[in-house]
N, C-alpha and C. Protein backbone atom coordinates (compact mmCIF):
# COMPACT_ATOMS: atom_id res chain seq x y z
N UNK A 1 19.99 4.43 12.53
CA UNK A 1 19.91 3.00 12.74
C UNK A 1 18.58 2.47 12.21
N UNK A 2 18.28 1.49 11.38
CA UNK A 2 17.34 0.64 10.95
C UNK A 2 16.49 0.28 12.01
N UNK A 3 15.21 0.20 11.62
CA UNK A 3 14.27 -0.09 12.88
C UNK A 3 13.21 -0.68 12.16
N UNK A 4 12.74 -2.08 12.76
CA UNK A 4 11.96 -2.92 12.41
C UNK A 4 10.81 -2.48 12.68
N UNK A 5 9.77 -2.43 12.17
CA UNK A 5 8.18 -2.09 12.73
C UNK A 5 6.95 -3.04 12.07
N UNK A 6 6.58 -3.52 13.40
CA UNK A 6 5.44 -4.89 12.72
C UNK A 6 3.98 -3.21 11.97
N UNK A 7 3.83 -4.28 10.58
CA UNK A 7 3.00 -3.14 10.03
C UNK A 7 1.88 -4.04 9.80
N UNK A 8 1.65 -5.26 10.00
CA UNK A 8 0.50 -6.11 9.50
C UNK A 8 0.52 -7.75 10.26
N UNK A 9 -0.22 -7.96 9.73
CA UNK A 9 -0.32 -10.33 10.30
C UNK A 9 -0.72 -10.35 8.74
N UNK A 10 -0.30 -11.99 8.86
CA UNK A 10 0.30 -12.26 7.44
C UNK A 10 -1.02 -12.93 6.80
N UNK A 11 -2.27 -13.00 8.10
CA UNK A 11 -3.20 -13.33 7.22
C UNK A 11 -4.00 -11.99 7.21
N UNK A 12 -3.78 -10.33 7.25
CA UNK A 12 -3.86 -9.34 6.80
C UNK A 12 -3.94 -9.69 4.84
N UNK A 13 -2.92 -10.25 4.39
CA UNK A 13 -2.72 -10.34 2.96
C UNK A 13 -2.29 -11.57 2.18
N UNK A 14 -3.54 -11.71 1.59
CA UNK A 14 -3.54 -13.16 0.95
C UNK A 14 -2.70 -13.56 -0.16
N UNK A 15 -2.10 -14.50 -0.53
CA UNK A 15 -0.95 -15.00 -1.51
C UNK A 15 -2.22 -14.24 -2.84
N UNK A 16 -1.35 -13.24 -3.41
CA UNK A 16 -1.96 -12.93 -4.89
C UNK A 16 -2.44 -11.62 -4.34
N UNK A 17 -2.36 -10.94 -3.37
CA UNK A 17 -2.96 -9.36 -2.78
C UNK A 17 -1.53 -8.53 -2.13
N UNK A 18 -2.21 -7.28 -2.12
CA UNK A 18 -1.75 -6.12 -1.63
C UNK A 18 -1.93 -5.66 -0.64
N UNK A 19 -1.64 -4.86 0.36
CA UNK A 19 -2.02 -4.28 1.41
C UNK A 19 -1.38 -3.00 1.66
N UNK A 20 -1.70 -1.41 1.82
CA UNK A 20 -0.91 -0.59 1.75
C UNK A 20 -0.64 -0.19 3.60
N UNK A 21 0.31 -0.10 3.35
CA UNK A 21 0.36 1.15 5.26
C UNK A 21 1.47 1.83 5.29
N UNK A 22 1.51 2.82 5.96
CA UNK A 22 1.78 4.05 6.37
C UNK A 22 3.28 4.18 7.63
N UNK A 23 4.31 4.35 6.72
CA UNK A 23 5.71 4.25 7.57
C UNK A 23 6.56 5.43 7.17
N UNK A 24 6.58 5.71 8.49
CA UNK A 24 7.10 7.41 8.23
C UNK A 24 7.01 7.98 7.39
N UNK A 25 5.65 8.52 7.75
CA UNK A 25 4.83 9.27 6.48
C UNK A 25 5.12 8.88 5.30
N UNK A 26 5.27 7.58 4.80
CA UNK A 26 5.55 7.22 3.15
C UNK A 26 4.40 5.86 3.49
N UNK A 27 3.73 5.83 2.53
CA UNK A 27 2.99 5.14 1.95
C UNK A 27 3.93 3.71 1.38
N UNK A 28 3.49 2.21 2.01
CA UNK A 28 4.07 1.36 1.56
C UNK A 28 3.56 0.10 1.26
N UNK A 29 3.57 -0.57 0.20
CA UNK A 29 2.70 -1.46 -0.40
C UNK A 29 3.40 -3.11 0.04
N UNK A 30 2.77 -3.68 0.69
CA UNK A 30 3.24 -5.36 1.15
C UNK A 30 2.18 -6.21 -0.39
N UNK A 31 3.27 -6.83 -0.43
CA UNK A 31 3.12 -8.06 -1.65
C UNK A 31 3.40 -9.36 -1.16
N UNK A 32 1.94 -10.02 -1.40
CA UNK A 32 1.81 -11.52 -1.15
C UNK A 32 2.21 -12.38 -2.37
N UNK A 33 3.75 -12.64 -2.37
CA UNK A 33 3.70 -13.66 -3.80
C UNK A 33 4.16 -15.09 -3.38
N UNK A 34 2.78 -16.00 -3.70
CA UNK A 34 3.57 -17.59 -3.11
C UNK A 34 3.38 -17.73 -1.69
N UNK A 35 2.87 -16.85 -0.86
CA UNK A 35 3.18 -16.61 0.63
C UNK A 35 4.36 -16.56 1.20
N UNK A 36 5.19 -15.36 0.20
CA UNK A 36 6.38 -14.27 0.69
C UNK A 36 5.88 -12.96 0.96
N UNK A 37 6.20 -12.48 1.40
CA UNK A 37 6.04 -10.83 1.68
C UNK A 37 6.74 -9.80 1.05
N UNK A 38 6.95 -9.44 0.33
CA UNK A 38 7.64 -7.99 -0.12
C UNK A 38 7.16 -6.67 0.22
N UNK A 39 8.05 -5.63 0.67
CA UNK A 39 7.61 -4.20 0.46
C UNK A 39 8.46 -3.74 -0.54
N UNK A 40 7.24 -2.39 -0.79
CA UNK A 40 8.38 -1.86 -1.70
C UNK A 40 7.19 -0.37 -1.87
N UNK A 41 7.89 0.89 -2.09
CA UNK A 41 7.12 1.80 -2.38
C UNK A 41 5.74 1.95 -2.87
N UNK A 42 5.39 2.75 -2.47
CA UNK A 42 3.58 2.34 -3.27
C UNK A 42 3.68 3.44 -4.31
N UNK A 43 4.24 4.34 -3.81
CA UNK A 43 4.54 5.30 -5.03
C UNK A 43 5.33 5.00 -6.53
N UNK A 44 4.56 5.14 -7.91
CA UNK A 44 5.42 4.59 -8.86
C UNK A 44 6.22 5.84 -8.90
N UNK A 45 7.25 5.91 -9.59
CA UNK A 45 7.98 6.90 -10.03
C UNK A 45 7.72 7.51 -11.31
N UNK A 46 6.98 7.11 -12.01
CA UNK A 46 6.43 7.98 -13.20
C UNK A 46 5.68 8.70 -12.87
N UNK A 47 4.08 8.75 -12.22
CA UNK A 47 3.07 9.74 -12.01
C UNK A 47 2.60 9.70 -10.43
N UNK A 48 3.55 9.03 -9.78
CA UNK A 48 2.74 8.54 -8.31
C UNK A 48 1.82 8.12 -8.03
N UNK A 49 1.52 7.25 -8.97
CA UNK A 49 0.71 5.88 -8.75
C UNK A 49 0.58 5.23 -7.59
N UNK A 50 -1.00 4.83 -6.88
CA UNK A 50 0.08 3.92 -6.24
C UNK A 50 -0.05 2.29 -6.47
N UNK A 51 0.75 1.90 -6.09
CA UNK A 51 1.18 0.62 -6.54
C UNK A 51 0.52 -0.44 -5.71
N UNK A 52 0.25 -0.09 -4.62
CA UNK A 52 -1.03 -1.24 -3.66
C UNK A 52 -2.21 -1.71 -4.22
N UNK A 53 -2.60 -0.67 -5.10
CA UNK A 53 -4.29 -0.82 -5.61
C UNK A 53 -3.99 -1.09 -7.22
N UNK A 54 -2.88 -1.39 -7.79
CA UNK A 54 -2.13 -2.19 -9.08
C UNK A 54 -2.32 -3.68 -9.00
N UNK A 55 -2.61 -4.18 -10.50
CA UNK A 55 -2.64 -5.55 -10.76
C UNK A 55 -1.15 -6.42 -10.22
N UNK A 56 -1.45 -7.47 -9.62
CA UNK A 56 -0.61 -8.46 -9.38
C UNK A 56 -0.52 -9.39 -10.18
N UNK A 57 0.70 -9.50 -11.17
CA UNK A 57 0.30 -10.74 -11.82
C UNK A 57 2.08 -11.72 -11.27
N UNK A 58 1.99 -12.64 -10.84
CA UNK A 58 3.04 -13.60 -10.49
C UNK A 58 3.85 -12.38 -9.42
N UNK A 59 5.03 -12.04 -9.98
CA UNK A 59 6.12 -10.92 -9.48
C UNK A 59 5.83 -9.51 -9.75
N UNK A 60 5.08 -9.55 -10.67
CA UNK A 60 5.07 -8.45 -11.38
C UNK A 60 3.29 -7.31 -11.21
N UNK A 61 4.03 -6.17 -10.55
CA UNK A 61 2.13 -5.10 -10.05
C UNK A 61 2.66 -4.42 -10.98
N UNK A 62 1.07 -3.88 -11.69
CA UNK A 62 1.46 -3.26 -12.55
C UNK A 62 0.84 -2.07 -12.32
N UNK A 63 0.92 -0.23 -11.94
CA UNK A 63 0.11 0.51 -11.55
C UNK A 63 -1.18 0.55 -12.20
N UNK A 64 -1.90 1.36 -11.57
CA UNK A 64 -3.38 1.25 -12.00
C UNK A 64 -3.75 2.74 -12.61
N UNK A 65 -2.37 3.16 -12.50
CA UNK A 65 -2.73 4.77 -13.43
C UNK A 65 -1.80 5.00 -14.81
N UNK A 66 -1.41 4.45 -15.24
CA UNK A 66 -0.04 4.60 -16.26
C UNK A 66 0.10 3.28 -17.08
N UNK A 67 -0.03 1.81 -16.10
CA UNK A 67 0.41 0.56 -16.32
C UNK A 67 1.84 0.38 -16.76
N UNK A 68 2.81 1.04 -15.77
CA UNK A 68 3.68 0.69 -15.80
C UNK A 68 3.72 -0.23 -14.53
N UNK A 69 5.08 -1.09 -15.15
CA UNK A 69 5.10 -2.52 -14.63
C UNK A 69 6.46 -2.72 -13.33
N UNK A 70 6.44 -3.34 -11.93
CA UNK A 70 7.35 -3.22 -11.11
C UNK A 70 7.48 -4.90 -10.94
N UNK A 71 9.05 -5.63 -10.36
CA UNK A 71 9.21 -6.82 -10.01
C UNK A 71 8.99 -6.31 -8.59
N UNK A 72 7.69 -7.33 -7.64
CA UNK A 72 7.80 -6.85 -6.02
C UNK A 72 9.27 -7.24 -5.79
N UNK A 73 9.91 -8.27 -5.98
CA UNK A 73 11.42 -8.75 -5.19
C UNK A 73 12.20 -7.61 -5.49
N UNK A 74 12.41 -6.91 -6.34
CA UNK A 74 13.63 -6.29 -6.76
C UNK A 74 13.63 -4.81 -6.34
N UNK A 75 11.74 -4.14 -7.35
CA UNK A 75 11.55 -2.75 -7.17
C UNK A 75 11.84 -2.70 -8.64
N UNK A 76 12.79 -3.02 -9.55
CA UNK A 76 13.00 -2.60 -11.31
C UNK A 76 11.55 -2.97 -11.64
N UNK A 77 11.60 -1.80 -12.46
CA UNK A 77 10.39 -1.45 -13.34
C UNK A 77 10.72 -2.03 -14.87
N UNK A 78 9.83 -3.28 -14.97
CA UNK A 78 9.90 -3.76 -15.73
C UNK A 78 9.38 -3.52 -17.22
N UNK A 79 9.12 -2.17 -17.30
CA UNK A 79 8.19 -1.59 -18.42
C UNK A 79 8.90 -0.41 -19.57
N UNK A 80 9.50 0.31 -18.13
CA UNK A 80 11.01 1.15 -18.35
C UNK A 80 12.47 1.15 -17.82
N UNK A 81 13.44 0.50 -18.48
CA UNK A 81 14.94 0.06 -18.36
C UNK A 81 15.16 1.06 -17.30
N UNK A 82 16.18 0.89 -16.44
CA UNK A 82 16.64 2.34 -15.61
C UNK A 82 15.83 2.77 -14.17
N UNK A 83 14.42 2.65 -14.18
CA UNK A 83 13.40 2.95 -13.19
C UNK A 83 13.13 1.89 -12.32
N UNK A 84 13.25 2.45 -11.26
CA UNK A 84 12.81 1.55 -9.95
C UNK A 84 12.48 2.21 -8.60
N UNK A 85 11.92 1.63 -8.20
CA UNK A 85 11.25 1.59 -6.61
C UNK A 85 11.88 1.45 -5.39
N UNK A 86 12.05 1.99 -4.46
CA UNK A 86 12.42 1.41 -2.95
C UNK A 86 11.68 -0.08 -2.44
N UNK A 87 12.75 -0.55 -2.20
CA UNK A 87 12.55 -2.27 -1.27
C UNK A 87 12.83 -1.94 -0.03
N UNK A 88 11.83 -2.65 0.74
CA UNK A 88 12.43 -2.76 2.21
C UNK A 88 12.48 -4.35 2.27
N UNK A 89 13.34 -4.75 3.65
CA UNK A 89 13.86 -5.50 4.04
C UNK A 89 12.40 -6.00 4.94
N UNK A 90 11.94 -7.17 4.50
CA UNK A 90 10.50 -8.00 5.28
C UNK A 90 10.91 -9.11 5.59
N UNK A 91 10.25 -9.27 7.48
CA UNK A 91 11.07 -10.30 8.27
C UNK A 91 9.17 -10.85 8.61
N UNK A 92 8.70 -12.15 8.98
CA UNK A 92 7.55 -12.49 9.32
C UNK A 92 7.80 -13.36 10.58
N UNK A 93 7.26 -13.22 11.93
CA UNK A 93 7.44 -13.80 13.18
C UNK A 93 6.63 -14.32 13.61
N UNK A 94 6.10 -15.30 13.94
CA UNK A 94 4.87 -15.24 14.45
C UNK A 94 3.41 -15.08 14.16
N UNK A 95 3.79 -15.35 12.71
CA UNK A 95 2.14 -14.44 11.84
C UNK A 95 2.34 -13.35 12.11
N UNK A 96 3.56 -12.22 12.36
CA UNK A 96 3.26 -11.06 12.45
C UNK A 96 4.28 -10.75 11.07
N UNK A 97 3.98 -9.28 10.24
CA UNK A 97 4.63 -8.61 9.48
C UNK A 97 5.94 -7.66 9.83
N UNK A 98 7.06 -7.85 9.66
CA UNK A 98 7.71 -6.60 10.18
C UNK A 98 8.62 -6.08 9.20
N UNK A 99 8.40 -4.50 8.76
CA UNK A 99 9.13 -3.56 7.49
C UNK A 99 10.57 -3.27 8.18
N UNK A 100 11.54 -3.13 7.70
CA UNK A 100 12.65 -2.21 8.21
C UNK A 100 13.21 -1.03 7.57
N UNK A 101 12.65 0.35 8.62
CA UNK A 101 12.69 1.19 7.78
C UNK A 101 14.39 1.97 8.07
């Protein structure tokens, strides 16, 4: 069963930043775009990058070891056809963050 877990407050991460934390033992990167929230793996799938400490530009982080390119909304890797990331499902309550893992 899916289980919600507050991982942050939403002024933790500013519209245009990253923030990484730690959900069942996987490493997971929250994306401020516009003041939406996205998660999505921090791990890239090419070299295990991670993707928290990657350029943000609009939708698009780009890792900081490879520069390959991810959409936060989607997880497709916009650099290589085929490759993508885990999304989680981000709910915000209260100024609080919550992942569903």
């Amino acid at each position: 069963m899916a289980e919600s877990v507050r991982v942050a407050s939403l002024e933790e991460i500013a519209p245009g930043t990253a923030k990484i934390v730690e959900m069942d033992h996987e490493p997971v990167a929250l994306f401020n775009v516009d003041g939406k929230i996205y998660a999505l793996s921090n791990t890239c799938v090419h070299a295990g990058g991670p993707l928290g400490e990657g350029s943000l530009d609009g939708k698009d982080v780009t890792c900081p070891w490879h520069a390959w390119s991810y959409n936060v909304t989607t997880g497709v890797c916009v650099s290589v056809p085929g490759a993508r990331v885990k999304t989680y499902p981000v709910e915000v309550r209260d100024g609080q963050v919550f992942v569903t893992v």
